[in-house]
C-alpha atoms as a PDB file:
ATOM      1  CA  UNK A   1      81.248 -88.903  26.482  1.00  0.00           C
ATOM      2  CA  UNK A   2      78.282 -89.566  24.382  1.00  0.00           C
ATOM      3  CA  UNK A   3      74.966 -89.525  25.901  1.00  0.00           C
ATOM      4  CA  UNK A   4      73.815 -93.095  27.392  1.00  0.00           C
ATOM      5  CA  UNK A   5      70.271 -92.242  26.160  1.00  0.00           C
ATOM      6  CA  UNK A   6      71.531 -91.795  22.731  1.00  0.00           C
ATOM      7  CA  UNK A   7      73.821 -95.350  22.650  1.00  0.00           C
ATOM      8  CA  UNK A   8      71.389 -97.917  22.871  1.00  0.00           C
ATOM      9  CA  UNK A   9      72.048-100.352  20.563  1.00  0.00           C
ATOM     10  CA  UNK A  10      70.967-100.834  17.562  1.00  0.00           C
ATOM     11  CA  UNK A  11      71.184-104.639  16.037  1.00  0.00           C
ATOM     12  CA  UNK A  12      70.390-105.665  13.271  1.00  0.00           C
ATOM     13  CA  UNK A  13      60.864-117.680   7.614  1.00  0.00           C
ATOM     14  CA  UNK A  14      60.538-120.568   9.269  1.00  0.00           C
ATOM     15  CA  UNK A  15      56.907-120.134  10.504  1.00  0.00           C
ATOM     16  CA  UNK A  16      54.541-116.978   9.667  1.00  0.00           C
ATOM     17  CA  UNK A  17      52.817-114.937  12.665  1.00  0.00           C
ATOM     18  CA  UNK A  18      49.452-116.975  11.525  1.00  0.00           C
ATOM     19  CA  UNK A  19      50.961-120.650  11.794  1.00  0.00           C
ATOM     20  CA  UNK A  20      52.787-119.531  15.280  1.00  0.00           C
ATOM     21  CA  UNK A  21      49.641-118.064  16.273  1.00  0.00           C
ATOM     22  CA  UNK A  22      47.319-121.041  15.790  1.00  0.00           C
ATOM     23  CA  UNK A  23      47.201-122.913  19.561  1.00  0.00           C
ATOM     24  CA  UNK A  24      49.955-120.928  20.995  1.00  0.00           C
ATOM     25  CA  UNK A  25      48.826-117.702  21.597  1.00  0.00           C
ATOM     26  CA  UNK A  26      45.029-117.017  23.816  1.00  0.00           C
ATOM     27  CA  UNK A  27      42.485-115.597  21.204  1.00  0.00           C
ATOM     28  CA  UNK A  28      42.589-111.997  22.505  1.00  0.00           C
ATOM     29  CA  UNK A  29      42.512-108.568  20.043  1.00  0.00           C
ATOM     30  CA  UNK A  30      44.083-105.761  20.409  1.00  0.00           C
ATOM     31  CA  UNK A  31      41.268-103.916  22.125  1.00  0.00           C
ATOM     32  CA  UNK A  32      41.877-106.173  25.052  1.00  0.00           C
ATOM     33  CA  UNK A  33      45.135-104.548  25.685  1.00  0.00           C
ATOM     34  CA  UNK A  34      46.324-102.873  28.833  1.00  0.00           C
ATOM     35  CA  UNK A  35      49.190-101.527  29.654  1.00  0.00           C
ATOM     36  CA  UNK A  36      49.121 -98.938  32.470  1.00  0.00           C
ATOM     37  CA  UNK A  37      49.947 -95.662  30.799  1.00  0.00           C
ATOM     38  CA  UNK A  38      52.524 -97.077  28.383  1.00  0.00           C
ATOM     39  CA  UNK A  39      52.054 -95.922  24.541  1.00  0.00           C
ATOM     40  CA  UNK A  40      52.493 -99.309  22.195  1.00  0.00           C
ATOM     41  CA  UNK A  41      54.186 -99.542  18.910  1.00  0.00           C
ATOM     42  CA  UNK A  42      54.392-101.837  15.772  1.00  0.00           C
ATOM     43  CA  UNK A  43      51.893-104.130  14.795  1.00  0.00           C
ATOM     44  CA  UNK A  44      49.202-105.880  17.470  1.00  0.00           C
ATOM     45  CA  UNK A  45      50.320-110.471  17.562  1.00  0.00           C
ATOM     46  CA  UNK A  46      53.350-109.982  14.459  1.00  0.00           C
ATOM     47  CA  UNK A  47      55.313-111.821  16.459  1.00  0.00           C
ATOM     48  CA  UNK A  48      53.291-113.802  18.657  1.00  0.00           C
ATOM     49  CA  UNK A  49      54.759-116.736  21.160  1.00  0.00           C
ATOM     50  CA  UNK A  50      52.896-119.168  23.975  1.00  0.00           C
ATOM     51  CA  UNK A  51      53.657-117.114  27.639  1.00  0.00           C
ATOM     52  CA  UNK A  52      54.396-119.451  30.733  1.00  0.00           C
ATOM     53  CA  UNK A  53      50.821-118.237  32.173  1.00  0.00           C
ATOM     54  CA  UNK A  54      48.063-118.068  29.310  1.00  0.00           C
ATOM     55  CA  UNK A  55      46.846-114.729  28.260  1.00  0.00           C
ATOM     56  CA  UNK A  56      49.687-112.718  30.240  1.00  0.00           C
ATOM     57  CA  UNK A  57      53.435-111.522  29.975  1.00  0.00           C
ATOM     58  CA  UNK A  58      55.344-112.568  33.270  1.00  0.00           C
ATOM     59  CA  UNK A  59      57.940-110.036  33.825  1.00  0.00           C
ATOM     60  CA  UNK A  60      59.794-110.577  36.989  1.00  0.00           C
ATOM     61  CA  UNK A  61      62.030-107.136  38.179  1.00  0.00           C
ATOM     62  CA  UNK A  62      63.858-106.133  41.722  1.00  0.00           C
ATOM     63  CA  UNK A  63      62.423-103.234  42.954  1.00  0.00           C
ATOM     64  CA  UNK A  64      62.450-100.272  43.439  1.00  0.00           C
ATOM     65  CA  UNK A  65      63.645 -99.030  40.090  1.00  0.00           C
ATOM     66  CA  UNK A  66      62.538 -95.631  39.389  1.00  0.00           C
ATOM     67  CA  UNK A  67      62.580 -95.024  35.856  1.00  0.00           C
ATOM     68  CA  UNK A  68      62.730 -98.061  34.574  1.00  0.00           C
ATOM     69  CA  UNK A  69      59.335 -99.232  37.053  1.00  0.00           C
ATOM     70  CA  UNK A  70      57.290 -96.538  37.768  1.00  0.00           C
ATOM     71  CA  UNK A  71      55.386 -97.673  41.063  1.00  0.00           C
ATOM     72  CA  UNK A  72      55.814 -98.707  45.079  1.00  0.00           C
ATOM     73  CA  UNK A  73      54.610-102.321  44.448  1.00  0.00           C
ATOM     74  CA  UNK A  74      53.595-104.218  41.139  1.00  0.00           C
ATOM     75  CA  UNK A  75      50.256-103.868  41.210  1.00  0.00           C
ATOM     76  CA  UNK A  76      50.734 -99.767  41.172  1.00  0.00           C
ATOM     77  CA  UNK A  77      53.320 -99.738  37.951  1.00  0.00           C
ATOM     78  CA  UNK A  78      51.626 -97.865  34.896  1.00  0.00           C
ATOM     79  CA  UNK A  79      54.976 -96.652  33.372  1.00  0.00           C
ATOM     80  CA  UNK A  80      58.183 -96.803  33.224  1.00  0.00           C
ATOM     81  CA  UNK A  81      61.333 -97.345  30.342  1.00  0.00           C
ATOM     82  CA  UNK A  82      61.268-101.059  31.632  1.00  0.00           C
ATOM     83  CA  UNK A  83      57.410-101.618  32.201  1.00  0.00           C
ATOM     84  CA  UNK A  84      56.882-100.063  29.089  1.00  0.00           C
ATOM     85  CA  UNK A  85      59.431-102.220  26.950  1.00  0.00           C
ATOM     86  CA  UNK A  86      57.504-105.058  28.367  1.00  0.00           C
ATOM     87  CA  UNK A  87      54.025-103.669  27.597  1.00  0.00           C
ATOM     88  CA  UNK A  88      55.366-103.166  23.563  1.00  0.00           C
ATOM     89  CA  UNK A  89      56.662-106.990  23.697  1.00  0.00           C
ATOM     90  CA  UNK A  90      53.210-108.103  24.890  1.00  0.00           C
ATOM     91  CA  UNK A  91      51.777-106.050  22.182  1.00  0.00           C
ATOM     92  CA  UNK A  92      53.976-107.782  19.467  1.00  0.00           C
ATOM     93  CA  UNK A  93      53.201-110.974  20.647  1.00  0.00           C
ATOM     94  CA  UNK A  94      49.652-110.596  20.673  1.00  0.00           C
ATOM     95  CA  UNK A  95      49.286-110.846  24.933  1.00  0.00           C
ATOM     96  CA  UNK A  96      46.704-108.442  26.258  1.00  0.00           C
ATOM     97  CA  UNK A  97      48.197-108.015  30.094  1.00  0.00           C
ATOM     98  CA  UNK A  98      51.552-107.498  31.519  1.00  0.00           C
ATOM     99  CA  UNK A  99      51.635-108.815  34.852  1.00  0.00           C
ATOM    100  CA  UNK A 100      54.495-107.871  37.191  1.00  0.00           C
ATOM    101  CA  UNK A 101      56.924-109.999  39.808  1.00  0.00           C
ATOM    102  CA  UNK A 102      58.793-108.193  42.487  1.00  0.00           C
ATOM    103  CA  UNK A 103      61.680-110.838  43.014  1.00  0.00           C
ATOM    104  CA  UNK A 104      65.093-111.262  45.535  1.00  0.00           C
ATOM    105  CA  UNK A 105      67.633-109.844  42.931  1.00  0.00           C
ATOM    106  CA  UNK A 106      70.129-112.943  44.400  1.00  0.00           C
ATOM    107  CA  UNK A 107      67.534-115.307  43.154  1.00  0.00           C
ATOM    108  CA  UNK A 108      66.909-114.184  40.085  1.00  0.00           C
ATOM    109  CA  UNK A 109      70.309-113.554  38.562  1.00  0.00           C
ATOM    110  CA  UNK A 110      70.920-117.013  40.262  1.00  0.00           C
ATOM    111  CA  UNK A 111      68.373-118.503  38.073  1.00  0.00           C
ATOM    112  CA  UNK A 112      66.414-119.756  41.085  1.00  0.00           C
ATOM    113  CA  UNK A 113      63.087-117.684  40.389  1.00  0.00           C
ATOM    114  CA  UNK A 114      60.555-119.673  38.464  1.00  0.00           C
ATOM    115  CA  UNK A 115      56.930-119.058  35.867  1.00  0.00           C
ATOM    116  CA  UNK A 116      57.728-116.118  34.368  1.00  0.00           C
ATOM    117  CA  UNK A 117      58.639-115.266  30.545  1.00  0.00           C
ATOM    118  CA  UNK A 118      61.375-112.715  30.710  1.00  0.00           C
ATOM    119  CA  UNK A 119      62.782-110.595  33.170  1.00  0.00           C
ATOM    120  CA  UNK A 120      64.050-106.454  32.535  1.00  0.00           C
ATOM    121  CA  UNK A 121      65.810-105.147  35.990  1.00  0.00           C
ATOM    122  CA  UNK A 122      68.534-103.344  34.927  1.00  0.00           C
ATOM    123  CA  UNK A 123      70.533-106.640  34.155  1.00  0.00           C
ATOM    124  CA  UNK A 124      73.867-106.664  33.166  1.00  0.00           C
ATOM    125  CA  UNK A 125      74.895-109.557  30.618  1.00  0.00           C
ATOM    126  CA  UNK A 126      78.068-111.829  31.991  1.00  0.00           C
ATOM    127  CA  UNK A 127      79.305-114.885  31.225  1.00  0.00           C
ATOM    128  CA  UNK A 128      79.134-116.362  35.030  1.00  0.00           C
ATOM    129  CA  UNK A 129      75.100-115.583  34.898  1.00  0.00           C
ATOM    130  CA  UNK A 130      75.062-117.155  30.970  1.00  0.00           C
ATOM    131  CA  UNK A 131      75.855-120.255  33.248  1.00  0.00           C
ATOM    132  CA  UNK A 132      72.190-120.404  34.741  1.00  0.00           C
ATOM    133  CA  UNK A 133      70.341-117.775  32.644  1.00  0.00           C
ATOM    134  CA  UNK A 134      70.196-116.891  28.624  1.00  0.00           C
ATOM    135  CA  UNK A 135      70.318-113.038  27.808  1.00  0.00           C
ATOM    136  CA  UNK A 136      68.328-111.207  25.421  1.00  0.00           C
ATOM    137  CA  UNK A 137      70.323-109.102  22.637  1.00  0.00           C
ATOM    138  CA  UNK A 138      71.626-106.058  24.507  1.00  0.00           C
ATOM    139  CA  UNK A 139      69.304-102.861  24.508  1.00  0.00           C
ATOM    140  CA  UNK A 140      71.232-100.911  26.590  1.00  0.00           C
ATOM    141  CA  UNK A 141      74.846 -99.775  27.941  1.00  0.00           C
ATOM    142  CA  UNK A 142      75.879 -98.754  31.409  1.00  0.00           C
ATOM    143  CA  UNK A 143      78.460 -97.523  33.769  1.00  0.00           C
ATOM    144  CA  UNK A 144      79.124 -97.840  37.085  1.00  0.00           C
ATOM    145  CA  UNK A 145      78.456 -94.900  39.429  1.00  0.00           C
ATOM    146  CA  UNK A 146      79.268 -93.462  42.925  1.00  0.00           C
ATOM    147  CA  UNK A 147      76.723 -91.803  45.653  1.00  0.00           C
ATOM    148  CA  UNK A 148      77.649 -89.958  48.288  1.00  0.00           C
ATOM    149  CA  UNK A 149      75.983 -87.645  50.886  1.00  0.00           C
ATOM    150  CA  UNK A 150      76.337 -84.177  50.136  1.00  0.00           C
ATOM    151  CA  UNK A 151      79.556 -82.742  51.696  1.00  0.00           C
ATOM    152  CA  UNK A 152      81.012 -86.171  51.698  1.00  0.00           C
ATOM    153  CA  UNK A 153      84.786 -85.735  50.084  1.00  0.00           C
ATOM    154  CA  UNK A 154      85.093 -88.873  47.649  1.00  0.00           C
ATOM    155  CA  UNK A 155      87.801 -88.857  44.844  1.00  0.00           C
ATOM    156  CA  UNK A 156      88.891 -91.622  42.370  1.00  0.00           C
ATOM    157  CA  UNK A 157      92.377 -91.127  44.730  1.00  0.00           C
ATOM    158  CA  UNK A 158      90.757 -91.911  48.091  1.00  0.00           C
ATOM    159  CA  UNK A 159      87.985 -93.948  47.135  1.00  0.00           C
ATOM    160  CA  UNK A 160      89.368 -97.275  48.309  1.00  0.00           C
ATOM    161  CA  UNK A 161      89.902 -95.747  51.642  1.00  0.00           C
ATOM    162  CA  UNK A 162      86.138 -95.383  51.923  1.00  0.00           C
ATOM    163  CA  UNK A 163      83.632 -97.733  53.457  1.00  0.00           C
ATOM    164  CA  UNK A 164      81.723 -98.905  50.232  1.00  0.00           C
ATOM    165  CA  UNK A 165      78.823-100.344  49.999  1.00  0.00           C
ATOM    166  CA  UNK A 166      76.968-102.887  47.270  1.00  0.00           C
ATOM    167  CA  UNK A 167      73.796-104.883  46.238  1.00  0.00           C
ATOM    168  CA  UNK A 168      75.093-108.363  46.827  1.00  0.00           C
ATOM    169  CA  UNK A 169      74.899-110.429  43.815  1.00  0.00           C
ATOM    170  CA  UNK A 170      75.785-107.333  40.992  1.00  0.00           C
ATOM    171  CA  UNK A 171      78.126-106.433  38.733  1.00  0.00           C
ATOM    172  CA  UNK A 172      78.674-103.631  40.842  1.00  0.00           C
ATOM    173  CA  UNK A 173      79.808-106.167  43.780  1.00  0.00           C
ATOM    174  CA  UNK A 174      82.189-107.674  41.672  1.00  0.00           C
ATOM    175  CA  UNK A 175      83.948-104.315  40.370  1.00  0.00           C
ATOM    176  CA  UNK A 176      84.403-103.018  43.802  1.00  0.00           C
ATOM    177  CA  UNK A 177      86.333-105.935  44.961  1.00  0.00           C
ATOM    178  CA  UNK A 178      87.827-106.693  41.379  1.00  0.00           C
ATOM    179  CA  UNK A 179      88.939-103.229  40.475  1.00  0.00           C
ATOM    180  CA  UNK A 180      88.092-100.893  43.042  1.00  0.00           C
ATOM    181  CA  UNK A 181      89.980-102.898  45.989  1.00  0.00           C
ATOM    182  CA  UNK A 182      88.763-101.038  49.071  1.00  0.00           C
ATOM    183  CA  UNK A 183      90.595-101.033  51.759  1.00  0.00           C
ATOM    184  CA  UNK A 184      88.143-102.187  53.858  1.00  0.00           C
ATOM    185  CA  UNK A 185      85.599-104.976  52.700  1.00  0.00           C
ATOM    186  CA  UNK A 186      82.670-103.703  50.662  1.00  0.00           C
ATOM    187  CA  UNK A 187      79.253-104.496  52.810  1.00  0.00           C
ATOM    188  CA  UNK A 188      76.826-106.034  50.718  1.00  0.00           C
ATOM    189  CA  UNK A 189      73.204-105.487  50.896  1.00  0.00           C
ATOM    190  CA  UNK A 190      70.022-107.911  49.585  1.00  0.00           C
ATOM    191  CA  UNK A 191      68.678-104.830  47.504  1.00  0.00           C
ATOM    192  CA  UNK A 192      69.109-101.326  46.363  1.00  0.00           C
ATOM    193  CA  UNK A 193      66.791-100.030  49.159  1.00  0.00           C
ATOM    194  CA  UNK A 194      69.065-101.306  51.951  1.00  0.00           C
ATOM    195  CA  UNK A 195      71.942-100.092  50.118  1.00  0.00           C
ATOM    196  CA  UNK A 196      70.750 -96.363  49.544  1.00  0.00           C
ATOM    197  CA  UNK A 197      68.930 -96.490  53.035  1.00  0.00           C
ATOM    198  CA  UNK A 198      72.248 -97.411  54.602  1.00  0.00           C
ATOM    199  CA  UNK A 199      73.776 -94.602  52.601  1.00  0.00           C
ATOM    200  CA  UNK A 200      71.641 -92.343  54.068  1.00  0.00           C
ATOM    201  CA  UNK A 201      71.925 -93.000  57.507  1.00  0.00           C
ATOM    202  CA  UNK A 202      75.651 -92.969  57.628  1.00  0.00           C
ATOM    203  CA  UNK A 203      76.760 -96.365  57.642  1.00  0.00           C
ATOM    204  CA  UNK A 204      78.855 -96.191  54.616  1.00  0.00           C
ATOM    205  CA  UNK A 205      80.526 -93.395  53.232  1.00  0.00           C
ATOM    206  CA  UNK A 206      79.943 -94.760  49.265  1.00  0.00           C
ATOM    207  CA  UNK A 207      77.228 -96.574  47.450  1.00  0.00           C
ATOM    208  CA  UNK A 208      78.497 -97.962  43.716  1.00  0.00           C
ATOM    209  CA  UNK A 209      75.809 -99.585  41.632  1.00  0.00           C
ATOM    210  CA  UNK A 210      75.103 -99.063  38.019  1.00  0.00           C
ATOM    211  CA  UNK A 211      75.433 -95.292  37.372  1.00  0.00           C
ATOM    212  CA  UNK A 212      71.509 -94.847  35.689  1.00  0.00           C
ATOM    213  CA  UNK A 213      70.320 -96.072  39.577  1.00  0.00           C
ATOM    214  CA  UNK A 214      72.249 -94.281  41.178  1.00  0.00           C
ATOM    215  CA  UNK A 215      71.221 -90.943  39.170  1.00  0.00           C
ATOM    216  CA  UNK A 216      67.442 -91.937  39.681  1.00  0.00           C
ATOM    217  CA  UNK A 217      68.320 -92.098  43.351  1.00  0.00           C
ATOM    218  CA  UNK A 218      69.937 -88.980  43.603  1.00  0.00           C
ATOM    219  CA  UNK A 219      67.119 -87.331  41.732  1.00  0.00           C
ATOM    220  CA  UNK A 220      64.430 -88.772  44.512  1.00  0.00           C
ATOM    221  CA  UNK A 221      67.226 -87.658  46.982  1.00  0.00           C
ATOM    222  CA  UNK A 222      66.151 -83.748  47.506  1.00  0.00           C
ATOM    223  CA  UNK A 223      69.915 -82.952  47.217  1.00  0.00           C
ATOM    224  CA  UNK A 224      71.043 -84.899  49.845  1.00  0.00           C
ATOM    225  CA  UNK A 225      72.835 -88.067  47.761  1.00  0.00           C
ATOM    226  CA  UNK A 226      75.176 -86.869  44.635  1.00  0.00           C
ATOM    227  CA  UNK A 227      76.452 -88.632  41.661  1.00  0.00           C
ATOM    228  CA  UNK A 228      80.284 -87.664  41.952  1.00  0.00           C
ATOM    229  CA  UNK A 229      81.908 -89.902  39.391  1.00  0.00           C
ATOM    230  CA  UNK A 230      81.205 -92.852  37.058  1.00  0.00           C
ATOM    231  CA  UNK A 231      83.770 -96.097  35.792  1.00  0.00           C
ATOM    232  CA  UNK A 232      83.186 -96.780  32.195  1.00  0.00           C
ATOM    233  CA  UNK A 233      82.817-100.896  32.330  1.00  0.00           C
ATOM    234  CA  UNK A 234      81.492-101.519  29.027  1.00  0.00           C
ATOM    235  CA  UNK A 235      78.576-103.268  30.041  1.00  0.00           C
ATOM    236  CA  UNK A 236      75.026-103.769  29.006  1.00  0.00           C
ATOM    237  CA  UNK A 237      71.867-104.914  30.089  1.00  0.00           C
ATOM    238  CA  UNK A 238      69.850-107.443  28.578  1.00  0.00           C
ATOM    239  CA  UNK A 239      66.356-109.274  29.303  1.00  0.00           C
ATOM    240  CA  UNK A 240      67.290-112.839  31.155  1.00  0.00           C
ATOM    241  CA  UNK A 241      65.047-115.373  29.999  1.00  0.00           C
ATOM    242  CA  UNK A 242      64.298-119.353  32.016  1.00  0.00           C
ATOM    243  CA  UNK A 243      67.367-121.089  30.813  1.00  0.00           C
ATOM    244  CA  UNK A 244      66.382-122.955  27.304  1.00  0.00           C
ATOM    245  CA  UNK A 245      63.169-121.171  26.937  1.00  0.00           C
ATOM    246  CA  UNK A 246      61.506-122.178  23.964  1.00  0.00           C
ATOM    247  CA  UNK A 247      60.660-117.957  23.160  1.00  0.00           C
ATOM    248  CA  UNK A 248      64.078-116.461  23.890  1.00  0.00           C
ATOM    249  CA  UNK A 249      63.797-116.369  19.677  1.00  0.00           C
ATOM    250  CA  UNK A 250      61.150-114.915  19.074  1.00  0.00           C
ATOM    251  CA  UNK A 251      61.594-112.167  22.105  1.00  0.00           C
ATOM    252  CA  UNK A 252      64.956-111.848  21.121  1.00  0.00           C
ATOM    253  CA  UNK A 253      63.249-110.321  17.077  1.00  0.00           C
ATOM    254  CA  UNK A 254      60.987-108.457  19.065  1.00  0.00           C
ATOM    255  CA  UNK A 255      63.342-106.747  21.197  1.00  0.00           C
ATOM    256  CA  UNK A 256      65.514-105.930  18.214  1.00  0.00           C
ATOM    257  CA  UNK A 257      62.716-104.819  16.315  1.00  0.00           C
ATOM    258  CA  UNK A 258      61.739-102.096  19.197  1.00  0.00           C
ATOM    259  CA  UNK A 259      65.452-101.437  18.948  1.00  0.00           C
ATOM    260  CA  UNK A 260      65.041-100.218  15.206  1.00  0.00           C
ATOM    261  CA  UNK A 261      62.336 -98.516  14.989  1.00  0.00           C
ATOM    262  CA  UNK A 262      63.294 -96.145  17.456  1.00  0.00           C
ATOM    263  CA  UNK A 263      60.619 -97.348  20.413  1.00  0.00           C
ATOM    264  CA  UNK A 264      63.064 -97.435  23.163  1.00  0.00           C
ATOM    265  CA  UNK A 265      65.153 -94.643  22.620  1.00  0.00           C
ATOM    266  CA  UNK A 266      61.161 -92.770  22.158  1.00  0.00           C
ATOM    267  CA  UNK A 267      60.977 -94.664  25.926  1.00  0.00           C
ATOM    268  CA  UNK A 268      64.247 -93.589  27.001  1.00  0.00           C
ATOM    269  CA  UNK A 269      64.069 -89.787  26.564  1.00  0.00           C
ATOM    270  CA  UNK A 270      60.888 -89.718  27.632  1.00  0.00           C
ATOM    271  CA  UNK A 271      61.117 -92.266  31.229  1.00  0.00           C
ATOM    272  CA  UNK A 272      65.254 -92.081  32.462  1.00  0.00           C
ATOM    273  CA  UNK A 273      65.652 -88.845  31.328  1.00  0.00           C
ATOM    274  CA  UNK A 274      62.633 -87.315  33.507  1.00  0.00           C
ATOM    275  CA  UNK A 275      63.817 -89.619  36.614  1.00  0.00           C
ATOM    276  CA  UNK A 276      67.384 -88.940  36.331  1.00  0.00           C
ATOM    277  CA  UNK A 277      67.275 -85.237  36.641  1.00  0.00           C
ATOM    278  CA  UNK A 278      70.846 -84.554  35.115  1.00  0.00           C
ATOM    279  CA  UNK A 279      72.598 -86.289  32.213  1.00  0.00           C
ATOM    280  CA  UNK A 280      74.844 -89.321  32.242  1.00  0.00           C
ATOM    281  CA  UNK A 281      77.498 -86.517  30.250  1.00  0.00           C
ATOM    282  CA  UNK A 282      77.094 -84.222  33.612  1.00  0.00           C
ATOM    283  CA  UNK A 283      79.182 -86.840  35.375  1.00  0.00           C
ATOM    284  CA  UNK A 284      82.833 -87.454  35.271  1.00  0.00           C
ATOM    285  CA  UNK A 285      84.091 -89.990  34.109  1.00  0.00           C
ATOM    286  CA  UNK A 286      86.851 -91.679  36.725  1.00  0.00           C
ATOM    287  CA  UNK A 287      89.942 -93.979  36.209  1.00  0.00           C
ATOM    288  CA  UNK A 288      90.534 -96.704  38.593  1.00  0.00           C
ATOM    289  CA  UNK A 289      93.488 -95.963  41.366  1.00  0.00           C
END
């Protein structure tokens, strides 16, 4: 299997940076910049675009997302592959602050959370969420995963005799019920903490969610949650943008542009990679029953 760090994508007049920049972007330079530990790229307002709130990106995410937000709350996240993307789209846009939105995960992906410019949560792209939400170009692929305790016996043959459980709301849901067919009903929880916490303390025997959370939660884990197998879904994640935002464009060229020149899988190696603790290659690679 090749290495998920290693297959993000890679993709890929009107108006120059000065015209767009003229009344829709805060006067700010690029001394003004923050963000938290995160090392920018490119070129400081060559792509620059009017944020929802003046002078700040609004990035709305579900937490806890080790990895991809590095933090216990968003006023304590300096890093991350996530937090960082966002901090190098601020850059390029010529906004000086990232500001961060810890949002219900049903509510987002419902299209019910509101003010923000973009949101970067591990999202995977599907038509039933294109209904409510627009996507971003993807900029990166995923699988789905399965945690156990430690000693727990799970195999692709007796997985759907297992109590499973699921973030209500994901992709993850879906494939349980869709392809996995458990036996008994999946239980669904409002987040990834219930889910892992209710992992932990017995109540289910599995936990399937997207298989680069699952391997930052086994890493926090001390050994006691594994990574024993992963489904190959072919899916990716993608920023969700307000449905019809006017800068879906312009984030869309920035996003590819970071794609490109390297900056993400520079974020990658150096974010997942550290808060995984064991390659996505490491795990194998299951067929459904």
């Amino acid at each position: 299997m090749i290495n998920r760090l290693s297959r993000l994508l890679v993709l890929g007049a009107g108006m120059t940076a000065a015209a767009l920049m003229a009344g829709t972007v805060q006067a700010a330079s690029a001394a003004d910049a923050h963000y938290g530990e995160c090392k920018v790229t490119g070129k400081w307002a060559s792509h620059p675009f009017k944020p929802v709130i003046p002078g700040q990106l609004t990035v709305e995410v579900n937490m806890p997302a080790p990895g991809w937000w590095n933090g216990n709350s968003p006023d304590t996240i300096k890093s991350g592959y996530e937090y960082c993307m966002a901090a190098n789209i601020a850059y390029r846009a010529g906004i000086p602050k990232v500001k961060v939105k810890n949002v219900a995960w049903d509510g987002l992906v419902a299209g019910q959370t509101k003010n923000f410019d973009l949101a970067l949560s591990e999202i995977s792209i599907t038509d039933k969420r294109k209904k409510v939400v627009d996507f971003s170009v993807p900029y990166f692929e995923s699988t789905m995963g399965v945690l156990v305790r430690k000693g727990e016996h799970v195999t692709p043959e007796n997985i759907r005799d297992k109590l499973i459980g699921v973030e209500g709301g994901s992709t993850g849901a879906s494939f349980v019920t869709d392809k996995i067919k458990p036996m008994k009903p999946a239980r669904q929880f409002s987040g990834e903490a219930g889910l892992f916490t209710a992992l932990a303390a017995h109540q289910i025997q599995v936990a399937v969610t997207d298989t680069s959370i699952v391997l930052a939660q086994q890493g926090k884990s001390h050994g006691r949650l594994v990574v024993v197998g992963q489904y190959d879904t072919g899916e990716t994640y993608g920023a969700l943008y307000p449905k019809g935002s006017k800068n879906q464009q312009m984030m869309n060229t920035i996003i590819e542009s970071l794609i490109k020149d390297g900056t993400l899988k520079k974020l990658g190696d150096k974010y997942l990679a550290a808060a995984w603790g064991a390659s996505p290659n490491s795990i194998p690679t299951w067929k459904l029953p």
